[in-house]
PDB file of N, CA and C in Angstrom:
ATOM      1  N   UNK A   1       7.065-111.756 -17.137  1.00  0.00           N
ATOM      2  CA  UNK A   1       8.460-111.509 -17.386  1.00  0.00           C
ATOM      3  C   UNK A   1       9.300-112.710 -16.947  1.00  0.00           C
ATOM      4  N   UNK A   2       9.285-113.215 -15.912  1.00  0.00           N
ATOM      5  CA  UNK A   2      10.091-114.407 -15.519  1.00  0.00           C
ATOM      6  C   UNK A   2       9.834-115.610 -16.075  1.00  0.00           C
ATOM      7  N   UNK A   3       8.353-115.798 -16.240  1.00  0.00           N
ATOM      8  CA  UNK A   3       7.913-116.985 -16.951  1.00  0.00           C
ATOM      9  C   UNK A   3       8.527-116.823 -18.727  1.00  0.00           C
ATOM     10  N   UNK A   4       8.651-115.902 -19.344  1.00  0.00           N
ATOM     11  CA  UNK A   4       9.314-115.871 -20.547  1.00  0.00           C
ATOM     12  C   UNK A   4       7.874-115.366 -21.444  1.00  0.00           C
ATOM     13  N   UNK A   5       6.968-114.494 -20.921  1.00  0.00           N
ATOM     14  CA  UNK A   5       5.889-113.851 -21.590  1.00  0.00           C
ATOM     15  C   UNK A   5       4.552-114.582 -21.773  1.00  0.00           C
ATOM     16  N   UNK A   6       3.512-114.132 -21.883  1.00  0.00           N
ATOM     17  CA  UNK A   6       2.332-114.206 -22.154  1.00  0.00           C
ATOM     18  C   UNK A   6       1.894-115.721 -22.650  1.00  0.00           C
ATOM     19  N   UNK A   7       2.456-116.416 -23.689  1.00  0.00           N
ATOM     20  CA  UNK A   7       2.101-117.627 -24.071  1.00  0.00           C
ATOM     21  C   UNK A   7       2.636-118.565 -23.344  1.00  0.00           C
ATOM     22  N   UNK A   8       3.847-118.751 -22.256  1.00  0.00           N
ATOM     23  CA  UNK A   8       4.160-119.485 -21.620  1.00  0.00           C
ATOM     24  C   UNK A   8       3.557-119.595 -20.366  1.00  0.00           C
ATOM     25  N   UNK A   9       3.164-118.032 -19.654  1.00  0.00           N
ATOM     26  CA  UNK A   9       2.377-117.561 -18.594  1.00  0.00           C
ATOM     27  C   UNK A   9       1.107-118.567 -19.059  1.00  0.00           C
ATOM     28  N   UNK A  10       0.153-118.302 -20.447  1.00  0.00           N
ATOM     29  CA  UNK A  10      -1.087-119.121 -20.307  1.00  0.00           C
ATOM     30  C   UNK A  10      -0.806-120.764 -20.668  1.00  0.00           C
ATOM     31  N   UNK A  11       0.111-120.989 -20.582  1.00  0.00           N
ATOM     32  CA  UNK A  11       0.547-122.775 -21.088  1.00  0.00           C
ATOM     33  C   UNK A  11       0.690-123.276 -19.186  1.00  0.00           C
ATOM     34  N   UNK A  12       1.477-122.017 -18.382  1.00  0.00           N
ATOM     35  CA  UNK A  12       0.936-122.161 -16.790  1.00  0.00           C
ATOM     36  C   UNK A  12      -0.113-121.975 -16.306  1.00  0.00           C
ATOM     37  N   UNK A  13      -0.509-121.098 -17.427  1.00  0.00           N
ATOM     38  CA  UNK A  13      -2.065-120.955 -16.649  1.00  0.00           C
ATOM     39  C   UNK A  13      -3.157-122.183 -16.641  1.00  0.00           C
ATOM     40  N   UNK A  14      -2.834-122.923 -18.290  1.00  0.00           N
ATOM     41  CA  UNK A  14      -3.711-124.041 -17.835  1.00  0.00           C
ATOM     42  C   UNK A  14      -3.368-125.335 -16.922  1.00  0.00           C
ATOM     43  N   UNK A  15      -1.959-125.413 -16.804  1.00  0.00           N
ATOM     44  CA  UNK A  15      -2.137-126.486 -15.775  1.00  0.00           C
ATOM     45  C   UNK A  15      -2.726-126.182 -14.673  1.00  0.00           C
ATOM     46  N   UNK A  16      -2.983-125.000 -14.293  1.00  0.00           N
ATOM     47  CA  UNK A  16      -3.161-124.641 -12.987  1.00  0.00           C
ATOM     48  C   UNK A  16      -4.522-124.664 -13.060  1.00  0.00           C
ATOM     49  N   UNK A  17      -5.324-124.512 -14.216  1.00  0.00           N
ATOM     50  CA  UNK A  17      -6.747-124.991 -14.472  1.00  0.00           C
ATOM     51  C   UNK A  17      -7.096-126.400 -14.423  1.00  0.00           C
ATOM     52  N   UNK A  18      -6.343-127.097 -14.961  1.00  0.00           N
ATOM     53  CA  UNK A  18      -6.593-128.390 -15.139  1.00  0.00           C
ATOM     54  C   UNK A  18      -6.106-128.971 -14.080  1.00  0.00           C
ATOM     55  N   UNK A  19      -5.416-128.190 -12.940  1.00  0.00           N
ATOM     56  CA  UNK A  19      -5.476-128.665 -11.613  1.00  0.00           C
ATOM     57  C   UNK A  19      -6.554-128.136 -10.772  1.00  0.00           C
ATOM     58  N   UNK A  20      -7.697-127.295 -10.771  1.00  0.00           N
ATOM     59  CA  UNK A  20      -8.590-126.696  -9.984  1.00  0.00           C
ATOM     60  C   UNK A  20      -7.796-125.870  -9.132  1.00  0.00           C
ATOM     61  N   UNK A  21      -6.456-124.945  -9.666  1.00  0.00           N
ATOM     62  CA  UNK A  21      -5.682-124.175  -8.607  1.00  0.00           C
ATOM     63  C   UNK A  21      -6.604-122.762  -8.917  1.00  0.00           C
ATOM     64  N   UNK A  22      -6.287-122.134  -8.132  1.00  0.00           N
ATOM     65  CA  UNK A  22      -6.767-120.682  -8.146  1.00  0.00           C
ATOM     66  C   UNK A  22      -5.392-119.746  -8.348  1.00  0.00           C
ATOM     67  N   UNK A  23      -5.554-118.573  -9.016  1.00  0.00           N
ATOM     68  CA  UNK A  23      -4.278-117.996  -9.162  1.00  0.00           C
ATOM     69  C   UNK A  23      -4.104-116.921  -8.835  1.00  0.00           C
ATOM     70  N   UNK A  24      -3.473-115.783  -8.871  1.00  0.00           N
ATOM     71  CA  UNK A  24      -3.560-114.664  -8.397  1.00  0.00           C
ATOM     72  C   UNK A  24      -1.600-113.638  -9.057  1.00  0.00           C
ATOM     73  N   UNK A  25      -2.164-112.977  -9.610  1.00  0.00           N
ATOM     74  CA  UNK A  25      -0.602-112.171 -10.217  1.00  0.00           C
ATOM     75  C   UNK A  25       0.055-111.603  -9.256  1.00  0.00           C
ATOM     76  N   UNK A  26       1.001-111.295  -8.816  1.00  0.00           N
ATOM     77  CA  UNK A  26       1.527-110.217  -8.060  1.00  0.00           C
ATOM     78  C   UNK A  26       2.347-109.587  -8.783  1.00  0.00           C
ATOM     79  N   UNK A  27       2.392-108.398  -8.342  1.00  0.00           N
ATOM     80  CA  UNK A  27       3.129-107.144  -9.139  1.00  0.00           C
ATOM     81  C   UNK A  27       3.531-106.292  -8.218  1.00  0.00           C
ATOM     82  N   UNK A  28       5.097-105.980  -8.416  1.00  0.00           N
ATOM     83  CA  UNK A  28       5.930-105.179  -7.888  1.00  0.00           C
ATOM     84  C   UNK A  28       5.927-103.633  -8.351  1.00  0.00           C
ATOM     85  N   UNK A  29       6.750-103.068  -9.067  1.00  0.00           N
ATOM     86  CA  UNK A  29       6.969-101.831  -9.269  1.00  0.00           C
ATOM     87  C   UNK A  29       7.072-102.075 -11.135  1.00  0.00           C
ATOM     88  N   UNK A  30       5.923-101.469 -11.861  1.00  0.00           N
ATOM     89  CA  UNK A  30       5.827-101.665 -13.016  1.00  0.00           C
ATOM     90  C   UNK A  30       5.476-100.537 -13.582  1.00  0.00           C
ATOM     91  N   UNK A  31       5.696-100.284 -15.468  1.00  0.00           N
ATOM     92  CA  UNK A  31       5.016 -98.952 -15.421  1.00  0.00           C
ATOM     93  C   UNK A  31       3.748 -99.765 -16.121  1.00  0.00           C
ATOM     94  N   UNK A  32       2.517 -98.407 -16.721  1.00  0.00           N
ATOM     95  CA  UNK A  32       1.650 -99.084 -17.383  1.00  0.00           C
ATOM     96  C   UNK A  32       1.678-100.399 -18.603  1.00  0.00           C
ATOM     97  N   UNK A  33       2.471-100.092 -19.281  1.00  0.00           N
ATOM     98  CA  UNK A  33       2.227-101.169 -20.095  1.00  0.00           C
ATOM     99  C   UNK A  33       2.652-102.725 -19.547  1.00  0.00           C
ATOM    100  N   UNK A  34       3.443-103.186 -18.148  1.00  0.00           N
ATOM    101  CA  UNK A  34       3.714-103.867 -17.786  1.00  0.00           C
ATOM    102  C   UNK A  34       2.768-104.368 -16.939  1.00  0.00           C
ATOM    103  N   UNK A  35       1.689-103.954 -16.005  1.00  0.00           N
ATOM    104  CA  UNK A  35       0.490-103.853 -15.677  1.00  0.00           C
ATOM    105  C   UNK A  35      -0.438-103.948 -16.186  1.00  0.00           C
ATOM    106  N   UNK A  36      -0.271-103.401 -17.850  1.00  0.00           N
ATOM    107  CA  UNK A  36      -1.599-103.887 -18.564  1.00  0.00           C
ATOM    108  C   UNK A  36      -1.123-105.396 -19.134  1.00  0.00           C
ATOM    109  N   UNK A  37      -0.209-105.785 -19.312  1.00  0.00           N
ATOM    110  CA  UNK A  37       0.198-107.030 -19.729  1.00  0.00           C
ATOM    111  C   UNK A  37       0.097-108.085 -18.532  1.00  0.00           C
ATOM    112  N   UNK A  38      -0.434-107.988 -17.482  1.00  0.00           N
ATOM    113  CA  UNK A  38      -0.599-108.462 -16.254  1.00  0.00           C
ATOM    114  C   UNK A  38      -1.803-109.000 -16.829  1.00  0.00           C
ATOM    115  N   UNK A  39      -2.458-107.485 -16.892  1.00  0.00           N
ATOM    116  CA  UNK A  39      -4.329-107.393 -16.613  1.00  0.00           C
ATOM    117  C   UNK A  39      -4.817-108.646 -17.622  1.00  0.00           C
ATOM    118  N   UNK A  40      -4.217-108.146 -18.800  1.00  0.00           N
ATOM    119  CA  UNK A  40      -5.019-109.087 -20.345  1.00  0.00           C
ATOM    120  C   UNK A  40      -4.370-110.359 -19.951  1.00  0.00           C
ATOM    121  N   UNK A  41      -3.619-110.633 -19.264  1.00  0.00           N
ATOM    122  CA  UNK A  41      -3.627-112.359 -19.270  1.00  0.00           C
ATOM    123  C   UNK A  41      -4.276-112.295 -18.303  1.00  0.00           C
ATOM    124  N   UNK A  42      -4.452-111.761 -16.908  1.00  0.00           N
ATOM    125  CA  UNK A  42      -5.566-112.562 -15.748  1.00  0.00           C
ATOM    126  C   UNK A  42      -6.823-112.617 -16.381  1.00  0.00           C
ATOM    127  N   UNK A  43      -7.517-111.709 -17.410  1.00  0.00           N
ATOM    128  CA  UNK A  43      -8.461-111.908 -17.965  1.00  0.00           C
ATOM    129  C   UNK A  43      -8.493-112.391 -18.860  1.00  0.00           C
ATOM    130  N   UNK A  44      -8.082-113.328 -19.471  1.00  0.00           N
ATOM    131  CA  UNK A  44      -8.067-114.789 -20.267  1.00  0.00           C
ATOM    132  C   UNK A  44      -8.211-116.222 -19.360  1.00  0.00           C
ATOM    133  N   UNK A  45      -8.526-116.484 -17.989  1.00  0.00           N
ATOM    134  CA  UNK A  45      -9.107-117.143 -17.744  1.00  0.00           C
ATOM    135  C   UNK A  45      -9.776-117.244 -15.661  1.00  0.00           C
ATOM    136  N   UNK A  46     -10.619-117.911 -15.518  1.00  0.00           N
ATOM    137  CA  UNK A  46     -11.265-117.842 -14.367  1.00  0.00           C
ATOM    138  C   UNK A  46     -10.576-118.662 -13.344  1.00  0.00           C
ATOM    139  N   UNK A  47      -9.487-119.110 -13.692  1.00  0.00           N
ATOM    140  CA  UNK A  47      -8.748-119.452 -12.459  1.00  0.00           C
ATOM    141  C   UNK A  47      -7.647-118.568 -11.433  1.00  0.00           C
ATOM    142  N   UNK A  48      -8.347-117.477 -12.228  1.00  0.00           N
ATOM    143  CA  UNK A  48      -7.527-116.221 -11.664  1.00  0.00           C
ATOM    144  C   UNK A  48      -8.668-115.507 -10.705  1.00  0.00           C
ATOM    145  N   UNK A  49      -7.753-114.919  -9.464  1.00  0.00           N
ATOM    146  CA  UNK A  49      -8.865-114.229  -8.766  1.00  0.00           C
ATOM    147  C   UNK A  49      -8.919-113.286  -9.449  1.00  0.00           C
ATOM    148  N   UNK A  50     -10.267-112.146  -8.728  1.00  0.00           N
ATOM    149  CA  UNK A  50     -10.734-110.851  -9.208  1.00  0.00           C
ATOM    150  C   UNK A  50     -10.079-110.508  -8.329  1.00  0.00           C
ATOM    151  N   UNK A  51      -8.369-110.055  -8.187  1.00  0.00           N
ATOM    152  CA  UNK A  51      -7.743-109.461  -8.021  1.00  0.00           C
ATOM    153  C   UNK A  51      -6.072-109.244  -8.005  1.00  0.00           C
ATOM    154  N   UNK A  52      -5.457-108.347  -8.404  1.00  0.00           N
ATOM    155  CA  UNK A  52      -4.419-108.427  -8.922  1.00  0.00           C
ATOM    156  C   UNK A  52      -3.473-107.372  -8.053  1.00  0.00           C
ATOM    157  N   UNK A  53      -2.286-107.871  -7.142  1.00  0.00           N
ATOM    158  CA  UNK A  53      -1.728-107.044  -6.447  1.00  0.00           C
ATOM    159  C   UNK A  53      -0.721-106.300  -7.402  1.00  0.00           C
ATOM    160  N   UNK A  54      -1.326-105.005  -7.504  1.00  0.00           N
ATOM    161  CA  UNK A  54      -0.605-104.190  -8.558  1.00  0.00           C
ATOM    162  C   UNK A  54      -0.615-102.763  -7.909  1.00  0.00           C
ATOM    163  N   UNK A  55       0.704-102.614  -7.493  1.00  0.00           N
ATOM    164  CA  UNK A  55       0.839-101.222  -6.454  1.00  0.00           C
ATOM    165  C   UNK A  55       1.912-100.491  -7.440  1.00  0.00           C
ATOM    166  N   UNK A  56       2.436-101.001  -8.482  1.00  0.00           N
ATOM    167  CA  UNK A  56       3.288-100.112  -8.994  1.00  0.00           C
ATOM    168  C   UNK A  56       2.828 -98.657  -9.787  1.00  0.00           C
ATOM    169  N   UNK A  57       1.520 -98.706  -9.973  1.00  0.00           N
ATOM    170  CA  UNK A  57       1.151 -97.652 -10.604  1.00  0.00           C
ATOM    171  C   UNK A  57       0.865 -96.689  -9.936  1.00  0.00           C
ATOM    172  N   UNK A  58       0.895 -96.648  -8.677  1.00  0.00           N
ATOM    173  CA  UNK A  58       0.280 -95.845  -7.522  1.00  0.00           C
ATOM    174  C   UNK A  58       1.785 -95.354  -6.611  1.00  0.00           C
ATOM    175  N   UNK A  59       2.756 -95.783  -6.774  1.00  0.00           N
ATOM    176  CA  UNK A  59       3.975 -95.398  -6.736  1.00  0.00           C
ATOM    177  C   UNK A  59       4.783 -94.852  -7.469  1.00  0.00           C
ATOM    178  N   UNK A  60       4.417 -94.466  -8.697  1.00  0.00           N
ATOM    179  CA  UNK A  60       5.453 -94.154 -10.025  1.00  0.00           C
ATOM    180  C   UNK A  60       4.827 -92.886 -10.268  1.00  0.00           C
ATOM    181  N   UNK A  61       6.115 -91.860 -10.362  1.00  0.00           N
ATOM    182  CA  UNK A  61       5.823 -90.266 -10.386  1.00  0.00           C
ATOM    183  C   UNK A  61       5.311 -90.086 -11.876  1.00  0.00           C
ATOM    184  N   UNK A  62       5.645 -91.135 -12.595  1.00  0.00           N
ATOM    185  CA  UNK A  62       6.161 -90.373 -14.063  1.00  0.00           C
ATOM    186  C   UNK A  62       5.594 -92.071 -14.721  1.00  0.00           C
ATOM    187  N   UNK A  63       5.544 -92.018 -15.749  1.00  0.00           N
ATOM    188  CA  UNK A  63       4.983 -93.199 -17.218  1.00  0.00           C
ATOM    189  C   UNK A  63       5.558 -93.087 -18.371  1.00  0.00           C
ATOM    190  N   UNK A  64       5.411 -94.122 -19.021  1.00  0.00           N
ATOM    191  CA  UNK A  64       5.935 -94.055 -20.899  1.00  0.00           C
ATOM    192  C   UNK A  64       4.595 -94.338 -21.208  1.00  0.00           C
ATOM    193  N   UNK A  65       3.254 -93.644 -21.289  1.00  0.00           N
ATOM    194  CA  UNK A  65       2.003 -94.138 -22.323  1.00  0.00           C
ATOM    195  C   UNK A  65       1.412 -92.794 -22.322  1.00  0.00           C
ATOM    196  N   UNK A  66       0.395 -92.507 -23.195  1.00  0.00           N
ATOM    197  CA  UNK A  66      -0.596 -91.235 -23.060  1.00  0.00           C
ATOM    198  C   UNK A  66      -1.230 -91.637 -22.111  1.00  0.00           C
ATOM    199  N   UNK A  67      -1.949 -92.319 -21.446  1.00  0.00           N
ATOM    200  CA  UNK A  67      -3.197 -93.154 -20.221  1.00  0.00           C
ATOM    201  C   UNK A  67      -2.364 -93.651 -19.359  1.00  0.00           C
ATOM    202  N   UNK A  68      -1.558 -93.560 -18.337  1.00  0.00           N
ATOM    203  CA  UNK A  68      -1.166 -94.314 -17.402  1.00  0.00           C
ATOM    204  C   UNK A  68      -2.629 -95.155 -16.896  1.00  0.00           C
ATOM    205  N   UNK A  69      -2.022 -96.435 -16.307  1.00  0.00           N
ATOM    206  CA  UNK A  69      -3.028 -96.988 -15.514  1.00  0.00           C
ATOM    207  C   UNK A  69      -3.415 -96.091 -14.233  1.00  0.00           C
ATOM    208  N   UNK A  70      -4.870 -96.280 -13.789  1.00  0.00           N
ATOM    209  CA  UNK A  70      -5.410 -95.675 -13.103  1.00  0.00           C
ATOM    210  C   UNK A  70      -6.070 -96.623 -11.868  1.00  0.00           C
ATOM    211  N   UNK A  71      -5.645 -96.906 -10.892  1.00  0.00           N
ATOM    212  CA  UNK A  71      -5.976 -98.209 -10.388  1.00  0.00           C
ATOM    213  C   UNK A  71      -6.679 -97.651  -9.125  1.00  0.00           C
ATOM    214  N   UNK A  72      -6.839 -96.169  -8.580  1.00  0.00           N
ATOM    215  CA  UNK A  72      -7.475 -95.682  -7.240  1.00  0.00           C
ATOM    216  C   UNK A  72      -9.036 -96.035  -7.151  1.00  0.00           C
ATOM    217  N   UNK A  73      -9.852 -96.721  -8.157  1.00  0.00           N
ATOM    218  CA  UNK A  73     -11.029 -97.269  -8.102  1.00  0.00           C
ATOM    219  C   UNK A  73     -10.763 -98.673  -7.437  1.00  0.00           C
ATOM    220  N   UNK A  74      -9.963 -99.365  -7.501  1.00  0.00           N
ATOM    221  CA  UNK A  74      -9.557-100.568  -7.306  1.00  0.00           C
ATOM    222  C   UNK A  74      -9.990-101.818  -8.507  1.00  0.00           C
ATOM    223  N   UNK A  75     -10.056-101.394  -9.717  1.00  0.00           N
ATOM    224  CA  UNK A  75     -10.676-101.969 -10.686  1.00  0.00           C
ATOM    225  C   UNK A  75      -9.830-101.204 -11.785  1.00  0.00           C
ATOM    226  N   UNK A  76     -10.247-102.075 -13.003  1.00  0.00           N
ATOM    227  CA  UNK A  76      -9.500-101.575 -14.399  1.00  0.00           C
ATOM    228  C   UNK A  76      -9.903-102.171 -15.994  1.00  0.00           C
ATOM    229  N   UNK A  77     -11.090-101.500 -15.979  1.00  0.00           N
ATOM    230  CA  UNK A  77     -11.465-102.030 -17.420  1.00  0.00           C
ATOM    231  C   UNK A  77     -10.598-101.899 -18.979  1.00  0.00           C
ATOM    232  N   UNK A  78     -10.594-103.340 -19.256  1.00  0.00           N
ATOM    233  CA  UNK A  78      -9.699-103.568 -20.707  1.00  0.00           C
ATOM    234  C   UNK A  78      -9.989-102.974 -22.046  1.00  0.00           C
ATOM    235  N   UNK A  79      -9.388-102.205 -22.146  1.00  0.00           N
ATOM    236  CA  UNK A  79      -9.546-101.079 -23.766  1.00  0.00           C
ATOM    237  C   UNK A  79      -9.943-102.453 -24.841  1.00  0.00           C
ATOM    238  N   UNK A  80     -10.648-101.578 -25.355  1.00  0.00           N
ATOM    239  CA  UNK A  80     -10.791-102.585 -26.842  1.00  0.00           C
ATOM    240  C   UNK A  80     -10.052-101.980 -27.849  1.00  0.00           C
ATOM    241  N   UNK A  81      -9.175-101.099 -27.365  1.00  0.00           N
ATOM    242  CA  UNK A  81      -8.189-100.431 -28.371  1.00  0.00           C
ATOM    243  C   UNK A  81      -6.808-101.651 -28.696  1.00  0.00           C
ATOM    244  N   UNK A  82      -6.152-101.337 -29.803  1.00  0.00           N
ATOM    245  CA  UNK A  82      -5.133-102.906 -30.279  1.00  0.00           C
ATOM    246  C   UNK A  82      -4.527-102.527 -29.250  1.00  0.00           C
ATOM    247  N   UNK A  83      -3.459-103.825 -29.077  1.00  0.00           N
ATOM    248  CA  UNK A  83      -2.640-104.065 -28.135  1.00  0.00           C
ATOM    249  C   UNK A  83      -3.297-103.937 -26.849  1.00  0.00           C
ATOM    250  N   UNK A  84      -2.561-103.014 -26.035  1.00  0.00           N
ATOM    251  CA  UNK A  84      -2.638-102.842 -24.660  1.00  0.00           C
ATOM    252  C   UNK A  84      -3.626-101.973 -24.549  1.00  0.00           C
ATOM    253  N   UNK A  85      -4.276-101.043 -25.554  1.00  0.00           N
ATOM    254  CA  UNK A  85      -5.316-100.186 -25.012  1.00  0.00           C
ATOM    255  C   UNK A  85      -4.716 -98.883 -24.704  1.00  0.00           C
ATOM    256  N   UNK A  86      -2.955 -98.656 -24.866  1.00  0.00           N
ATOM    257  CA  UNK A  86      -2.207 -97.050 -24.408  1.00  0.00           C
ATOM    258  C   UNK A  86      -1.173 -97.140 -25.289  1.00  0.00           C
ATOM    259  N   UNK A  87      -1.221 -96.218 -26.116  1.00  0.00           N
ATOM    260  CA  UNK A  87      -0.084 -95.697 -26.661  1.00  0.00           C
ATOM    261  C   UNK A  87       1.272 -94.679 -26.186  1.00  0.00           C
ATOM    262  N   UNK A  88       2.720 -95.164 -26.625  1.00  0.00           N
ATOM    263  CA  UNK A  88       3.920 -95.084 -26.013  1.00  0.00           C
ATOM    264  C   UNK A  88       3.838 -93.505 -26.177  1.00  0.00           C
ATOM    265  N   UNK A  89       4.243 -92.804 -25.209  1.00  0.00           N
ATOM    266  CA  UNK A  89       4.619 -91.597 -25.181  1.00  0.00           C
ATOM    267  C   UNK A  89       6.103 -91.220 -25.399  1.00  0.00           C
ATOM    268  N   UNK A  90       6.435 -90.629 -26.633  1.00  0.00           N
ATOM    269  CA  UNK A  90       7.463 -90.942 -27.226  1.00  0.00           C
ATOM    270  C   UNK A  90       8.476 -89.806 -26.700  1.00  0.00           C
ATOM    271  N   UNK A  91       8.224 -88.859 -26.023  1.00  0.00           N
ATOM    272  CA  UNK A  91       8.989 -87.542 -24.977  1.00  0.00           C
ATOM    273  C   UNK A  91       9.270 -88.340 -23.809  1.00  0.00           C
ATOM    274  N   UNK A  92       8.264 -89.132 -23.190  1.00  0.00           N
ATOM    275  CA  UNK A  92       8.661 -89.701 -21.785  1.00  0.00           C
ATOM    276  C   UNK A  92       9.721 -90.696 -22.486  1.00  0.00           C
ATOM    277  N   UNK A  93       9.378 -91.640 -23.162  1.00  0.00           N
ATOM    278  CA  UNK A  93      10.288 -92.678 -23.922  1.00  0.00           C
ATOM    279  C   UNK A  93      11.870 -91.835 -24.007  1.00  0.00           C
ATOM    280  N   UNK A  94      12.074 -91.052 -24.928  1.00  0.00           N
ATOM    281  CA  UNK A  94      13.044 -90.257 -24.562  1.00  0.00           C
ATOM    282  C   UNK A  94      13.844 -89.827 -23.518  1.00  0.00           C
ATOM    283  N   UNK A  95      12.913 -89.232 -23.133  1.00  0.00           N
ATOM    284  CA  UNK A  95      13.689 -88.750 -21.232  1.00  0.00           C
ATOM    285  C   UNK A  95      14.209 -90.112 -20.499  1.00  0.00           C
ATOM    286  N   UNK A  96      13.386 -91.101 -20.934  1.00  0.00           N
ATOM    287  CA  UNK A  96      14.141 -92.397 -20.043  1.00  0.00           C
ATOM    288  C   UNK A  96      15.503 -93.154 -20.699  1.00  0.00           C
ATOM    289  N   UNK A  97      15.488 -93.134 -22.179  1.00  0.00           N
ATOM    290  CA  UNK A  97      16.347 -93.658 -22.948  1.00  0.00           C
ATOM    291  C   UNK A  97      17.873 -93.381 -22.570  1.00  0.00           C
ATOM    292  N   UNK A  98      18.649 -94.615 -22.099  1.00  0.00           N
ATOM    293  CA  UNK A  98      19.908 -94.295 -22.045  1.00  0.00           C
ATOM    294  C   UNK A  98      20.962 -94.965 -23.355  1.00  0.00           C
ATOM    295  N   UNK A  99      22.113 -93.816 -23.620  1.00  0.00           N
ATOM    296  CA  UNK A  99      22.746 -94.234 -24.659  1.00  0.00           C
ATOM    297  C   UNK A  99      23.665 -94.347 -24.272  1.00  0.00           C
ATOM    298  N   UNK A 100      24.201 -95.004 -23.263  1.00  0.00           N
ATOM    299  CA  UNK A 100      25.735 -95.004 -22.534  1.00  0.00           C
ATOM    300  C   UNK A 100      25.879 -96.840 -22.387  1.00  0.00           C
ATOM    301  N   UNK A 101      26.153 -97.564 -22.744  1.00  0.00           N
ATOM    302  CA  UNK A 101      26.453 -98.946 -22.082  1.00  0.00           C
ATOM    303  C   UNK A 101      26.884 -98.868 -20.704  1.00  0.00           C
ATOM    304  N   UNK A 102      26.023 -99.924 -20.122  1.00  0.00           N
ATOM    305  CA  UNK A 102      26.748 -99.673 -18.437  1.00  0.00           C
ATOM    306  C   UNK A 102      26.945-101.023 -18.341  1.00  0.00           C
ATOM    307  N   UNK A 103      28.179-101.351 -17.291  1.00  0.00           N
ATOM    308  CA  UNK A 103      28.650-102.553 -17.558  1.00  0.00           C
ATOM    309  C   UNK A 103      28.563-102.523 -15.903  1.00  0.00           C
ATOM    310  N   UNK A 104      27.671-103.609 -15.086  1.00  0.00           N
ATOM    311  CA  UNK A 104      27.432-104.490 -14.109  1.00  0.00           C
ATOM    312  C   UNK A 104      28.494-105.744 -13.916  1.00  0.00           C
TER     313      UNK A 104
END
């Protein structure tokens, strides 16, 4: 998200290869599909550790997917299903949707 998504994340990821850095994601408070978009880029290359600080799924009452991530194994195998491997749950999607402009 800060880096500006996935293809810019791996355009960092290789300098950090082509520097012999080691890498490691951290993750705050995310729902699944933001966590699985974590996962599929650390697993696109080996300069990433085998491990990913991802506590948001283990804090969040509620999800937008049919499969929330499931992370109490401490592991998380990648769907070979398209995309992310979870489809949007379109009732939770709802319940979260706001139609009010809020002005910050």
């Amino acid at each position: 998200m800060k880096q500006g998504g996935p293809l810019r994340v791996r355009d960092m990821v290789g300098t950090a290869e082509a520097a012999g850095m080691k890498l490691v994601i951290g993750h705050g408070f995310g729902l699944s599909p933001y966590t699985l978009g974590e996962i599929h880029v650390a697993a696109t290359s080996n300069a990433f550790l085998a491990a990913i600080e991802s506590v948001g799924p283990e804090k969040m009452l509620d999800d937008v997917v049919d499969s929330p991530v499931d992370m109490s194994t401490g592991r998380h195998t990648i769907s070979d299903a398209p995309g992310l491997g979870v489809a949007l749950d379109e009732d939770r999607m709802e319940k979260y949707l706001t139609r009010e402009v809020v002005r910050v």
